[in-house]
PDB file of N, CA and C in Angstrom:
ATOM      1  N   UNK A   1      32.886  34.729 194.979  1.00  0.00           N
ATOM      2  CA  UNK A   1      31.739  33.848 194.897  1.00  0.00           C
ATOM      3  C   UNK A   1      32.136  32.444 194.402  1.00  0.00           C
ATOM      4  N   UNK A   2      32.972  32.267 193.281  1.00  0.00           N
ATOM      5  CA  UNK A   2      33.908  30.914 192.808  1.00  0.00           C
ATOM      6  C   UNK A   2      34.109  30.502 194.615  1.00  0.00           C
ATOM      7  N   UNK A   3      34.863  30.960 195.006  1.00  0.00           N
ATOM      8  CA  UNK A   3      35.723  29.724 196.425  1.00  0.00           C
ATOM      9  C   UNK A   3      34.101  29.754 197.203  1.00  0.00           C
ATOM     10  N   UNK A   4      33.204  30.423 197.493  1.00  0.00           N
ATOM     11  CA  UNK A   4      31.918  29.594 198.048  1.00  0.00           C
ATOM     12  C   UNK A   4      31.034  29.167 197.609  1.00  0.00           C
ATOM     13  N   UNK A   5      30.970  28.609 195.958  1.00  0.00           N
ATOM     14  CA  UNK A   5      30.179  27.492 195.156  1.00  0.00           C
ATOM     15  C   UNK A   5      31.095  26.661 195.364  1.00  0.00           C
ATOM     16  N   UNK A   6      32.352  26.292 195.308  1.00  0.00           N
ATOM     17  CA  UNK A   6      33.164  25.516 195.291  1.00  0.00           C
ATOM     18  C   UNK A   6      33.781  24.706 196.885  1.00  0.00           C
ATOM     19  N   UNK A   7      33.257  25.493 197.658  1.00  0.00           N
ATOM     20  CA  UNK A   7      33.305  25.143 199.065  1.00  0.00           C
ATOM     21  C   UNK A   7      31.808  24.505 199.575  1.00  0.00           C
ATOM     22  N   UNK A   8      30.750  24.982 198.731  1.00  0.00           N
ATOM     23  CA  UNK A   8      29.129  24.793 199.692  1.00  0.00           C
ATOM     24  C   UNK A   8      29.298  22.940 198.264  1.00  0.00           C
ATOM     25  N   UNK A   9      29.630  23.351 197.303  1.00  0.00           N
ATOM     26  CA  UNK A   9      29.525  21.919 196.485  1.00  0.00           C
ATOM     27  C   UNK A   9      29.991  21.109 197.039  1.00  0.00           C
ATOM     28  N   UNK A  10      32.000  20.914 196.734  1.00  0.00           N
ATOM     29  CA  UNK A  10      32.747  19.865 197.592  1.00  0.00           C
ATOM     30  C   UNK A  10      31.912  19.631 199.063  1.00  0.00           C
ATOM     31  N   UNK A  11      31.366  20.685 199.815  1.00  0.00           N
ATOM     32  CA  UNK A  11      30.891  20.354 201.151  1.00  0.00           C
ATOM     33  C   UNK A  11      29.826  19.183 201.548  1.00  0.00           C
ATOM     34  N   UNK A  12      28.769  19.664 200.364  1.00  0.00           N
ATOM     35  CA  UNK A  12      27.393  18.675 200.002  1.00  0.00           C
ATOM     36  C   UNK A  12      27.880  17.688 199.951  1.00  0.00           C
ATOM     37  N   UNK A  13      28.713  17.105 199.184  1.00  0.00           N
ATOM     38  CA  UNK A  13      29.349  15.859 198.428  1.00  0.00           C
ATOM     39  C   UNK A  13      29.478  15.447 199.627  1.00  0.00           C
ATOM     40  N   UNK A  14      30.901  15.672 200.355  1.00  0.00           N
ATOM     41  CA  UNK A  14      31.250  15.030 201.292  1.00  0.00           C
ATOM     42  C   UNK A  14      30.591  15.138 202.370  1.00  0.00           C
ATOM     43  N   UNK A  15      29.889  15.694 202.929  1.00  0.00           N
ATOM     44  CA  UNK A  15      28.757  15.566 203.684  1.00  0.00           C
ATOM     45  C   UNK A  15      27.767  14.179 203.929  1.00  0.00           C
ATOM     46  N   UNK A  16      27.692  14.236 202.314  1.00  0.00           N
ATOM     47  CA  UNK A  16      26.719  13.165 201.593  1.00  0.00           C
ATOM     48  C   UNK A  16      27.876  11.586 201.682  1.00  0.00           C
ATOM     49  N   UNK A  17      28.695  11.584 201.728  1.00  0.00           N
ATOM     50  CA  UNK A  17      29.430  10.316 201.922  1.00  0.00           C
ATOM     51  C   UNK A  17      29.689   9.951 202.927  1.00  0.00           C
ATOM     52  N   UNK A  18      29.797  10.927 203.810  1.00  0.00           N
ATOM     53  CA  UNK A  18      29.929  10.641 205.122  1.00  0.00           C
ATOM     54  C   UNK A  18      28.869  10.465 206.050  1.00  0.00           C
ATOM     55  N   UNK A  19      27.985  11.132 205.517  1.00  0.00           N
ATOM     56  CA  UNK A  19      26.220  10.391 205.519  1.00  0.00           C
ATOM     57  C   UNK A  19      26.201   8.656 205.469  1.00  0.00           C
ATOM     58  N   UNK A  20      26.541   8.667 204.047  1.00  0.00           N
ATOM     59  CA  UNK A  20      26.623   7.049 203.670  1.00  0.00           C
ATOM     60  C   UNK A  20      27.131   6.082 204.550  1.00  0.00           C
ATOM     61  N   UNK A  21      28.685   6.620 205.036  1.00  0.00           N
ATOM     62  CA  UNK A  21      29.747   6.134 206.056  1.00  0.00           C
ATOM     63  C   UNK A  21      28.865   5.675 207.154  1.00  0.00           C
ATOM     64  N   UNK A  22      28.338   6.809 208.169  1.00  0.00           N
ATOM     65  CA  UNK A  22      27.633   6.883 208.995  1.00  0.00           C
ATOM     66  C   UNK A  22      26.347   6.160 209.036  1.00  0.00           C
ATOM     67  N   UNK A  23      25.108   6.037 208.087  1.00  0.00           N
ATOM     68  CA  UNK A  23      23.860   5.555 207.944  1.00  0.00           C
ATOM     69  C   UNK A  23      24.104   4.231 207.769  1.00  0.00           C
ATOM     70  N   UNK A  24      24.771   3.916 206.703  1.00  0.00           N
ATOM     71  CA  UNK A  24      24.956   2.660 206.206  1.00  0.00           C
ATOM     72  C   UNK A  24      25.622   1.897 206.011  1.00  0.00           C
ATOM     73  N   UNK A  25      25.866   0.388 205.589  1.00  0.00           N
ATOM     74  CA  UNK A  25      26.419  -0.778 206.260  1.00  0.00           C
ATOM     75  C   UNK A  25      27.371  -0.498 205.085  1.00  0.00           C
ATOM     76  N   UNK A  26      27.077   0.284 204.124  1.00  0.00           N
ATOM     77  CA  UNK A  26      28.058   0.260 202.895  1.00  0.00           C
ATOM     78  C   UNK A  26      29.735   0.324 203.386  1.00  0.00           C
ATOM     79  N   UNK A  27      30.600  -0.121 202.596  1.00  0.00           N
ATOM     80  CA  UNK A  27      32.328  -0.246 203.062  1.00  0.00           C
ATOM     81  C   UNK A  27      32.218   1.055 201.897  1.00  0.00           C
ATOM     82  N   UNK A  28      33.433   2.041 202.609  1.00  0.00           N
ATOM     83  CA  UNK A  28      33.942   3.024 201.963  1.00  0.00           C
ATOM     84  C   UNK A  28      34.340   2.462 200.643  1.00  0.00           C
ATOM     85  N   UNK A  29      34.931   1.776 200.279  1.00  0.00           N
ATOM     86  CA  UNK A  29      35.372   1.277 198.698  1.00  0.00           C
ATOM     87  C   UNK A  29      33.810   1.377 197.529  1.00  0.00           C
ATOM     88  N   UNK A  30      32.958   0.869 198.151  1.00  0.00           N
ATOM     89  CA  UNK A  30      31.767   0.988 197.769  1.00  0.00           C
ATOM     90  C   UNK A  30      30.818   2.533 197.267  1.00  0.00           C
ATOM     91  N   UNK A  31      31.181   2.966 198.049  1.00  0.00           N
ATOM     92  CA  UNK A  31      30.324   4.244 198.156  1.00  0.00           C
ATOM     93  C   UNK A  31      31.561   5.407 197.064  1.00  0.00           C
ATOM     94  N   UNK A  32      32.800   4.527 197.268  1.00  0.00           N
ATOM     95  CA  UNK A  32      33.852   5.712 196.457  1.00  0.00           C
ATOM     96  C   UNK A  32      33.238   5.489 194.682  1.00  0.00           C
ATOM     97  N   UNK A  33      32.845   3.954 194.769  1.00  0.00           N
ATOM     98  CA  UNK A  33      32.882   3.266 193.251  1.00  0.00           C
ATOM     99  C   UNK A  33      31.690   4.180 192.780  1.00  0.00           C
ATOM    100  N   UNK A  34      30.453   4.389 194.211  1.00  0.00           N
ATOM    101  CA  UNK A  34      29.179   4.620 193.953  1.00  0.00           C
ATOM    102  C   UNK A  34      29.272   6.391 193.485  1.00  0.00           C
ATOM    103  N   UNK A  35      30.049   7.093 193.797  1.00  0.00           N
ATOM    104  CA  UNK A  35      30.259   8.362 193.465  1.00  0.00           C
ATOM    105  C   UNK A  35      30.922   8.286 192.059  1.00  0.00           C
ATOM    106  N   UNK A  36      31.959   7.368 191.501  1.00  0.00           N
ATOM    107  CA  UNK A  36      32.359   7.430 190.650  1.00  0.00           C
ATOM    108  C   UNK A  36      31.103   7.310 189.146  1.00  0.00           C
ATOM    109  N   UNK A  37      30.243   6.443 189.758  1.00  0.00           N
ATOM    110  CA  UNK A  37      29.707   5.949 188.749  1.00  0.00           C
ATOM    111  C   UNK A  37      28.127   6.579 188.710  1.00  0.00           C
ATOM    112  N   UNK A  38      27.671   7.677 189.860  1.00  0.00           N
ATOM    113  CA  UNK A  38      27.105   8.590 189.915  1.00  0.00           C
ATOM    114  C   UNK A  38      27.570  10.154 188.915  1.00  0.00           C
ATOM    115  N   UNK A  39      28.478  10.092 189.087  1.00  0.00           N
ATOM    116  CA  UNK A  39      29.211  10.978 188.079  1.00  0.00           C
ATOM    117  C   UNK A  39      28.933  10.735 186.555  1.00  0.00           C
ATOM    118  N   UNK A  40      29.076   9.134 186.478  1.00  0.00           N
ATOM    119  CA  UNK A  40      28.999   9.163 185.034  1.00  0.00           C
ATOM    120  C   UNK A  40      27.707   9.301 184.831  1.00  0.00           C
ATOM    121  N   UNK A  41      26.535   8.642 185.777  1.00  0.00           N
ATOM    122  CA  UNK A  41      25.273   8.949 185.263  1.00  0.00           C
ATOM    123  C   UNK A  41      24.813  10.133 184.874  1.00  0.00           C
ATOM    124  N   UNK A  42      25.261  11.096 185.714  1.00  0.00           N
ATOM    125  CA  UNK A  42      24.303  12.511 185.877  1.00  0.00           C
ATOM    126  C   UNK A  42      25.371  13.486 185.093  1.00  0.00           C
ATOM    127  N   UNK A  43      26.399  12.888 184.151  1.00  0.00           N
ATOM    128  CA  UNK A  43      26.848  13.327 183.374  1.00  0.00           C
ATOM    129  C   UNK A  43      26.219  12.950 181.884  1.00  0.00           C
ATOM    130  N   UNK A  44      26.204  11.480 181.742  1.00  0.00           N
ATOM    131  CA  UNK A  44      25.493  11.417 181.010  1.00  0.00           C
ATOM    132  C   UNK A  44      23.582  11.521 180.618  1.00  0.00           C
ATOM    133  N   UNK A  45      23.150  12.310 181.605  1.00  0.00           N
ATOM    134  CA  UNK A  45      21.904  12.519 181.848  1.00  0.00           C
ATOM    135  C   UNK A  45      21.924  14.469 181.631  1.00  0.00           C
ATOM    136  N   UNK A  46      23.141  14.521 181.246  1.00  0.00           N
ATOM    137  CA  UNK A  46      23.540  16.278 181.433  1.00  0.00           C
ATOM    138  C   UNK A  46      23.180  16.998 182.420  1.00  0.00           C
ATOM    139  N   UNK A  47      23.076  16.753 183.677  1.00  0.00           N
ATOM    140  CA  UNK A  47      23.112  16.960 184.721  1.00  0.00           C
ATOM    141  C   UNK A  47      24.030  17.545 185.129  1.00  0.00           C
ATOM    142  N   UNK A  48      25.531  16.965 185.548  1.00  0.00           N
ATOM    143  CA  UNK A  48      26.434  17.366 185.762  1.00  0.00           C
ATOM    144  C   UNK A  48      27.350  18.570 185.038  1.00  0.00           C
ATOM    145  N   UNK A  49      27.066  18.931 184.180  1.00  0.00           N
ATOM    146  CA  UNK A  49      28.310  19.924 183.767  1.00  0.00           C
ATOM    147  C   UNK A  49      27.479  21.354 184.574  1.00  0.00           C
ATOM    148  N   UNK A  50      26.291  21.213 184.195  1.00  0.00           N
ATOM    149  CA  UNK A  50      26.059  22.625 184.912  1.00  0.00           C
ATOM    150  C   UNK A  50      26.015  23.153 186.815  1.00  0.00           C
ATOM    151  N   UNK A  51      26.214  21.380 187.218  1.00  0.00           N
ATOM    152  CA  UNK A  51      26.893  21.598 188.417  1.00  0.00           C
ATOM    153  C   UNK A  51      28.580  21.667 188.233  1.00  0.00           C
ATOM    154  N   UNK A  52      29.231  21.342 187.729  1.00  0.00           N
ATOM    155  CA  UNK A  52      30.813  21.663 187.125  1.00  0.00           C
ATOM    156  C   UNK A  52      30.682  23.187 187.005  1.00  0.00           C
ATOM    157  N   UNK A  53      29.737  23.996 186.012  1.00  0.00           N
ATOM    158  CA  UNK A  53      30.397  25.261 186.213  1.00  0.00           C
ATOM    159  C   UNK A  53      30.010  25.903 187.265  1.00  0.00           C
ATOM    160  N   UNK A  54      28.755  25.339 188.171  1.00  0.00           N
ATOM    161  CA  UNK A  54      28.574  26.418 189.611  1.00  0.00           C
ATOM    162  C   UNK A  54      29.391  26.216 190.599  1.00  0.00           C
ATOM    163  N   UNK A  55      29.849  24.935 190.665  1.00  0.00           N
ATOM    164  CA  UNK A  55      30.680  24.535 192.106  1.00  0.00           C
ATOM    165  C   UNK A  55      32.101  24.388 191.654  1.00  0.00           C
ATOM    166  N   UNK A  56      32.591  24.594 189.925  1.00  0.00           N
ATOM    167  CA  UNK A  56      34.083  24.441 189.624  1.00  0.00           C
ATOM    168  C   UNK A  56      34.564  23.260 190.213  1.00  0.00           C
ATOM    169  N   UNK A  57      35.667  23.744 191.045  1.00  0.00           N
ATOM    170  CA  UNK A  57      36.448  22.543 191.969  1.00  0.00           C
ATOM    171  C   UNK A  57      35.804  21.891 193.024  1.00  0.00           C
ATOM    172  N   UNK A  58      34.993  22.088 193.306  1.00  0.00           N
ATOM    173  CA  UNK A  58      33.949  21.498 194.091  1.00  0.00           C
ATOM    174  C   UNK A  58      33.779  20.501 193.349  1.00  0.00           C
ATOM    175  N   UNK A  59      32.814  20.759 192.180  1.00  0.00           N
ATOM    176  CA  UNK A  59      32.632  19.511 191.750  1.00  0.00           C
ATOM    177  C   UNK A  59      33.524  18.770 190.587  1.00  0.00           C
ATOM    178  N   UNK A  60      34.736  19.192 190.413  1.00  0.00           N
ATOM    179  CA  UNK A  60      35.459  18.710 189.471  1.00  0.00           C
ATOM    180  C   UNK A  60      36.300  17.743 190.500  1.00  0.00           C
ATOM    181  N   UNK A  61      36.408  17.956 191.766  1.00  0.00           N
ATOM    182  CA  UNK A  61      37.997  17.427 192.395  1.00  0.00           C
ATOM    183  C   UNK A  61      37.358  16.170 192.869  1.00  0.00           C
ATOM    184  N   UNK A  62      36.265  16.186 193.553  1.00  0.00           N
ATOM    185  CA  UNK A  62      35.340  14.436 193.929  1.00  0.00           C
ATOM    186  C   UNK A  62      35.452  13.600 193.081  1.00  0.00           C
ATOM    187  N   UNK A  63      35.503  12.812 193.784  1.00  0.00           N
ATOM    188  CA  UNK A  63      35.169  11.479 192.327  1.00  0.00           C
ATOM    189  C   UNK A  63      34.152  11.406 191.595  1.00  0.00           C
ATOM    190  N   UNK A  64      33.088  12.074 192.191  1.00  0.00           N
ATOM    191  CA  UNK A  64      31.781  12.521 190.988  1.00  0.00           C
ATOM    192  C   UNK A  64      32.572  13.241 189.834  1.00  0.00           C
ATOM    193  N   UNK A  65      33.401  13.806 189.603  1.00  0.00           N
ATOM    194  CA  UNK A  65      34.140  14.572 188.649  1.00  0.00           C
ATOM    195  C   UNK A  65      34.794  13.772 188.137  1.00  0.00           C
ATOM    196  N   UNK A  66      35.320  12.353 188.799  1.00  0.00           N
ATOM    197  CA  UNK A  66      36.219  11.776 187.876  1.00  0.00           C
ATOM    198  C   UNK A  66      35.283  11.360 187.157  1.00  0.00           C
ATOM    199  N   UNK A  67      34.394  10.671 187.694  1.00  0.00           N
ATOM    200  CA  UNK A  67      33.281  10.385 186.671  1.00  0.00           C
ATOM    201  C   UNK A  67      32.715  10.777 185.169  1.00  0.00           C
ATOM    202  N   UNK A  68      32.406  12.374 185.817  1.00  0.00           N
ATOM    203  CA  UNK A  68      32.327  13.299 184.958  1.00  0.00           C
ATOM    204  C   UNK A  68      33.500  13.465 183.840  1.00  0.00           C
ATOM    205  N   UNK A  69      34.464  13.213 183.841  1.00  0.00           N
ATOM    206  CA  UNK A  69      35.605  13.322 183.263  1.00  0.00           C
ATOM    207  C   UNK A  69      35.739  12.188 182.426  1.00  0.00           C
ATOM    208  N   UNK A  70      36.027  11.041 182.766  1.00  0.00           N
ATOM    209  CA  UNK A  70      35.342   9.527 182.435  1.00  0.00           C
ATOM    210  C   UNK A  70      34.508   9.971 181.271  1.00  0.00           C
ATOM    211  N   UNK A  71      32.975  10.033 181.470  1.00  0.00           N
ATOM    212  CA  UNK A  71      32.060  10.178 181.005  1.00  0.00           C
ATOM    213  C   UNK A  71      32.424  11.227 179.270  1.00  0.00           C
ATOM    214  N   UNK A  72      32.995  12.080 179.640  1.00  0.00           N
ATOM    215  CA  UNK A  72      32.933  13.330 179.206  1.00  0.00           C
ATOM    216  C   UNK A  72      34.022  13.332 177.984  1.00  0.00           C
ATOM    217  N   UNK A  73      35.251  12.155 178.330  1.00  0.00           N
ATOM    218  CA  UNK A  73      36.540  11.603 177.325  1.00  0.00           C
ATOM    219  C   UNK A  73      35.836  10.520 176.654  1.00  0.00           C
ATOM    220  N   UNK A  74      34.745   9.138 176.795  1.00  0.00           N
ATOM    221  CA  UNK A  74      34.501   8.781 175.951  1.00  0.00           C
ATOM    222  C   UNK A  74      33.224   9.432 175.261  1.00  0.00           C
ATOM    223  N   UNK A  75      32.206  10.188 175.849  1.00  0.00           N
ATOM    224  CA  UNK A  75      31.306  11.023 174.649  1.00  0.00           C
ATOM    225  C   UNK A  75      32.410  11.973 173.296  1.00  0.00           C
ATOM    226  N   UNK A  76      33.441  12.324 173.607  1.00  0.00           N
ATOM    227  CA  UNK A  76      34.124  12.982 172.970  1.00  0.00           C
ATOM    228  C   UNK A  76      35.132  11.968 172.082  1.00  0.00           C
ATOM    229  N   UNK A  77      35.474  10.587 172.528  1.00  0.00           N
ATOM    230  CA  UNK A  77      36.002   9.719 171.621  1.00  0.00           C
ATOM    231  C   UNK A  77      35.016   9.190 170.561  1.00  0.00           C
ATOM    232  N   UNK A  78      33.853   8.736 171.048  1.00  0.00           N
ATOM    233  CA  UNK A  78      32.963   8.241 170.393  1.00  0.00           C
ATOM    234  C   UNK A  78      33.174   9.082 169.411  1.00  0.00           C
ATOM    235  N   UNK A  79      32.655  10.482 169.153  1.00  0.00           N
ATOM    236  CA  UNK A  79      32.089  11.382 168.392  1.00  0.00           C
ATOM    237  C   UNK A  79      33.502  11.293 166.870  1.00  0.00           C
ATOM    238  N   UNK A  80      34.480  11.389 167.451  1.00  0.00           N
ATOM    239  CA  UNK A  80      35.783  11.146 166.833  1.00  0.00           C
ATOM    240  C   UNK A  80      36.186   9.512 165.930  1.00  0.00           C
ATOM    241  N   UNK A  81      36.209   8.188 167.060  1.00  0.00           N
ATOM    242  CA  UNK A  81      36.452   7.443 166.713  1.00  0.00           C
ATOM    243  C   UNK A  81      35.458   6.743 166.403  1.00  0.00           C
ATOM    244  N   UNK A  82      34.231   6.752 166.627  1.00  0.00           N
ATOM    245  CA  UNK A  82      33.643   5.742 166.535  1.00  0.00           C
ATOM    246  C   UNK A  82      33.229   4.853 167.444  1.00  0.00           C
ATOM    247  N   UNK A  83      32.725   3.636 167.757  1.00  0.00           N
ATOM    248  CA  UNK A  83      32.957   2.798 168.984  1.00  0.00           C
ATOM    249  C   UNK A  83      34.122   2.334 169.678  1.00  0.00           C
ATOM    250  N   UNK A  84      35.051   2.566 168.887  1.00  0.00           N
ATOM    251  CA  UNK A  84      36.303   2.478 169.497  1.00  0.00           C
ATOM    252  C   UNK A  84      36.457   3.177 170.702  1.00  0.00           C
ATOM    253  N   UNK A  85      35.941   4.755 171.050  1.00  0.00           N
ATOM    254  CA  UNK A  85      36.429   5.458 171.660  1.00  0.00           C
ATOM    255  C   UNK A  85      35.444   4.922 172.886  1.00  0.00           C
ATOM    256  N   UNK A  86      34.901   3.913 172.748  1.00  0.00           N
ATOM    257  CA  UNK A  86      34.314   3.816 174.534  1.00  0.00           C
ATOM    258  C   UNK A  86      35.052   2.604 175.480  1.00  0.00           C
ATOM    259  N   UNK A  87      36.130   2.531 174.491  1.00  0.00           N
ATOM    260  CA  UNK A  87      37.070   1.749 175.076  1.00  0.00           C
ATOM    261  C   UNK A  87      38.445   2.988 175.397  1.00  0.00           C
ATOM    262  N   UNK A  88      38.619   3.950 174.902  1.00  0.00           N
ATOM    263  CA  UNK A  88      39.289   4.932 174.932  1.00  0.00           C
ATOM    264  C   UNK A  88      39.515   6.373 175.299  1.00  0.00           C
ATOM    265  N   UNK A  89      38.484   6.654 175.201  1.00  0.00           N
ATOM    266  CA  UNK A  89      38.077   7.647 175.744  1.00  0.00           C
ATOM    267  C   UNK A  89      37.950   8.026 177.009  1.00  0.00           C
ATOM    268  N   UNK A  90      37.940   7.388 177.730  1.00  0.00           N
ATOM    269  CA  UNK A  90      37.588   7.643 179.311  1.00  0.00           C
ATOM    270  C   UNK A  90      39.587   7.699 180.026  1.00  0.00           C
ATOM    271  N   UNK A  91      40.226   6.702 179.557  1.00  0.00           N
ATOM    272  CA  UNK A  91      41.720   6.669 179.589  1.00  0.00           C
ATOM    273  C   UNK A  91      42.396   7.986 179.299  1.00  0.00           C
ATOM    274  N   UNK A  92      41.925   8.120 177.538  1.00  0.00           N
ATOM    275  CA  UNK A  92      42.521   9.351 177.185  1.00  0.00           C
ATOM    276  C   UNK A  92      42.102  10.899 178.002  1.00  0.00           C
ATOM    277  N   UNK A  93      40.904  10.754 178.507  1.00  0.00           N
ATOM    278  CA  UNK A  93      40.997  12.099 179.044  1.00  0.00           C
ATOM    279  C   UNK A  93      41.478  12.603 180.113  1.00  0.00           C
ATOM    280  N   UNK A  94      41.673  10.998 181.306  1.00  0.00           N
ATOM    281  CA  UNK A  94      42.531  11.156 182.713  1.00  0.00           C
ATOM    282  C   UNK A  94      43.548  10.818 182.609  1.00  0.00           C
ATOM    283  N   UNK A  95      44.391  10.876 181.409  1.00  0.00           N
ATOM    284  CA  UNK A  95      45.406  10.093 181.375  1.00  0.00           C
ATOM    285  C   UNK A  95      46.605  11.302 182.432  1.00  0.00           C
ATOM    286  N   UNK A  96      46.077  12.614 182.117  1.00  0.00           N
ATOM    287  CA  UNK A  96      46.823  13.277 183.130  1.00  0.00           C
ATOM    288  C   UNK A  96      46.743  13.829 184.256  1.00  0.00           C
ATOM    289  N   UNK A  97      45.350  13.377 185.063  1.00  0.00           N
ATOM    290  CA  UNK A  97      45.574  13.231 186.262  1.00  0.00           C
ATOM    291  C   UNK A  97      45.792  12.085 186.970  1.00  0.00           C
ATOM    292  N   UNK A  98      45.942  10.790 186.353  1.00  0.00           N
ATOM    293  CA  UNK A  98      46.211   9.022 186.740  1.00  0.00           C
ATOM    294  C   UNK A  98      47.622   9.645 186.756  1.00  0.00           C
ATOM    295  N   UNK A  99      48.705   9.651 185.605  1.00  0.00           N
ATOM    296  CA  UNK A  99      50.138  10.070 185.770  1.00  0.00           C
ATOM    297  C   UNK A  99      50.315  10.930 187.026  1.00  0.00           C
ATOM    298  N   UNK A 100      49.562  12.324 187.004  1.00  0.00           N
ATOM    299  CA  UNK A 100      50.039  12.802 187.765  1.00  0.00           C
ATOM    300  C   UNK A 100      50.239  12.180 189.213  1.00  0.00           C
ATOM    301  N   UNK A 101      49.331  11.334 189.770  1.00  0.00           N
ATOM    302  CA  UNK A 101      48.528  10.763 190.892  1.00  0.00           C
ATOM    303  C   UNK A 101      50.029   9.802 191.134  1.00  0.00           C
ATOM    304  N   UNK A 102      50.309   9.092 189.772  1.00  0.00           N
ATOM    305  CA  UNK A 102      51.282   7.737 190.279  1.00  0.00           C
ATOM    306  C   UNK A 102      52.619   8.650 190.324  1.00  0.00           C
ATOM    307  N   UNK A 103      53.082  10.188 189.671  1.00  0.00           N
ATOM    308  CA  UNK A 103      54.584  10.420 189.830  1.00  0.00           C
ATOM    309  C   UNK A 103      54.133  10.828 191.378  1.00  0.00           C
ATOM    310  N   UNK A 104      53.338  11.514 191.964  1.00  0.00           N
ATOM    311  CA  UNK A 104      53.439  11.906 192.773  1.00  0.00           C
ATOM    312  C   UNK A 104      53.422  10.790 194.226  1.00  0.00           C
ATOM    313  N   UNK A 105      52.811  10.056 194.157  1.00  0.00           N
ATOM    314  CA  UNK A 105      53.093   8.939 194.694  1.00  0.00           C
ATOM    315  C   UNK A 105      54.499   8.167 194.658  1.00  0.00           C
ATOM    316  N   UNK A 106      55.354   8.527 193.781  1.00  0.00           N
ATOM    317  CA  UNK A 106      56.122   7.719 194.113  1.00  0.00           C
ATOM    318  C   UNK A 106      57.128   8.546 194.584  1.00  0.00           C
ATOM    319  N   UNK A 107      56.942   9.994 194.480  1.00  0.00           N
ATOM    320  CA  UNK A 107      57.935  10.546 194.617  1.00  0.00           C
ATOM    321  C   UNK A 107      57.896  10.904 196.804  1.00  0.00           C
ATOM    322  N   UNK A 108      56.351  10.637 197.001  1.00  0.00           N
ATOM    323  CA  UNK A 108      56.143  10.720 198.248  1.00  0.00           C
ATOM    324  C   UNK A 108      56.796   9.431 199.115  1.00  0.00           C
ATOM    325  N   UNK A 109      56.877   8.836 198.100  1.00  0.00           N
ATOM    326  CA  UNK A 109      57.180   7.092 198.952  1.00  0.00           C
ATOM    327  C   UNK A 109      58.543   7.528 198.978  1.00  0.00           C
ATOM    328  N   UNK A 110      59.412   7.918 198.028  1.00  0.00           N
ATOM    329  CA  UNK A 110      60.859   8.217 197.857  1.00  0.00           C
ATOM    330  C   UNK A 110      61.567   9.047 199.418  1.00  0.00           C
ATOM    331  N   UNK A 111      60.463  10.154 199.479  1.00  0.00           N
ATOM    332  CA  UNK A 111      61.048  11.073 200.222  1.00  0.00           C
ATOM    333  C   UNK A 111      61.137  10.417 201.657  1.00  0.00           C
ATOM    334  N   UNK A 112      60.091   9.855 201.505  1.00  0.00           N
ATOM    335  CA  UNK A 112      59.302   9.516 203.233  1.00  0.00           C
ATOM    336  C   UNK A 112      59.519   8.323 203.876  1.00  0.00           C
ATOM    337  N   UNK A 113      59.947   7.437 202.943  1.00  0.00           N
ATOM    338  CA  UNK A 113      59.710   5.669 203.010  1.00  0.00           C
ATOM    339  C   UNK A 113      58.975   4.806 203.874  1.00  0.00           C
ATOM    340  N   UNK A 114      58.167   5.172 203.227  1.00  0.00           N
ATOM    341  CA  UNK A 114      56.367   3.934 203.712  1.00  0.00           C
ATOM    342  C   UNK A 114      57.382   2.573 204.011  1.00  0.00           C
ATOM    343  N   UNK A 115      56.511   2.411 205.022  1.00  0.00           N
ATOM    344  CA  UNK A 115      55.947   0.873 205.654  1.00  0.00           C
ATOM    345  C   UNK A 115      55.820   0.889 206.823  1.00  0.00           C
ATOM    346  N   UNK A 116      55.873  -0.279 208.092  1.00  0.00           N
ATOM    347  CA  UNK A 116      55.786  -0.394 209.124  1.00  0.00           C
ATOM    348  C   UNK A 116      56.781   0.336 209.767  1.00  0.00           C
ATOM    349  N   UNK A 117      56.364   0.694 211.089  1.00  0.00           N
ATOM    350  CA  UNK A 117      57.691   0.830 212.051  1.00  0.00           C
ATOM    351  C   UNK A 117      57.984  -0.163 212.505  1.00  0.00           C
ATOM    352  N   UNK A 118      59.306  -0.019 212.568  1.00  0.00           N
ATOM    353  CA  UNK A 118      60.376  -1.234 213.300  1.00  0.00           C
ATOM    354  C   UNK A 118      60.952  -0.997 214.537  1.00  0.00           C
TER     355      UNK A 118
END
C-alpha cells in the first residue's frame, strides 16, 4: 500500500505541473519556485506532514517536499536558536541532500563530459 500512496501522490503532483505547463503561460522555472514555496505554505499551515506520511516519497521527493523540508529545518531552528535559526534552519536541514545533489553532479560530468558536440 506504501508504493501506491506514493505513486497516486508523486502522480497528482506531477500531473498538476504539467497541468500548469500545459494551461498556462507560466515558464517551468516559475511553477518549480511555485511548488517550492507551496510546500512551505501548506507546511506551515500543517497541512503537509500528514500528506508526507500518506504519500511518503511521493510527497517527500517533489519540490513540495523540499519545501516541506525548508519549512520544517527552520521551525526546528527557531525553536533551538532563536531568530537566528530562520536564517539557518532551512540550510541546515538540506544540507544533505544539496551535497548530495552537487557530488553527484559532478561526478556525472566526470564520467560523461557535458557540453556540445563537436
Amino acid at each position: 500500500m506504501e508504493y501506491l500512496n506514493a505513486f497516486l501522490c508523486g502522480g497528482i503532483l506531477c500531473a498538476l505541473g504539467q497541468i500548469l505547463v500545459d494551461k498556462t503561460k507560466l515558464t517551468p522555472a516559475r511553477i518549480l519556485t511555485g511548488y517550492v514555496v507551496a510546500g512551505v505554505l501548506l507546511s506551515a499551515l500543517g497541512l503537509y506532514e500528514p500528506l508526507a506520511k500518506w504519500g511518503g516519497a511521493g510527497a517527500t521527493v517533489p519540490l513540495t517536499g523540499f519545501g516541506h523540508l525548508l519549512a520544517k529545518g527552520v521551525r526546528r531552528a527557531v525553536a533551538v536558536d532563536g531568530w537566528l535559526g530562520v536564517f539557518t534552519g532551512g540550510l541546515t536541514a538540506a544540507a544533505g541532500g544539496i551535497t548530495a545533489a552537487v557530488v553527484f553532479a559532478v561526478l556525472m560530468a566526470l564520467v560523461f563530459r557535458p557540453g556540445g558536440k563537436r
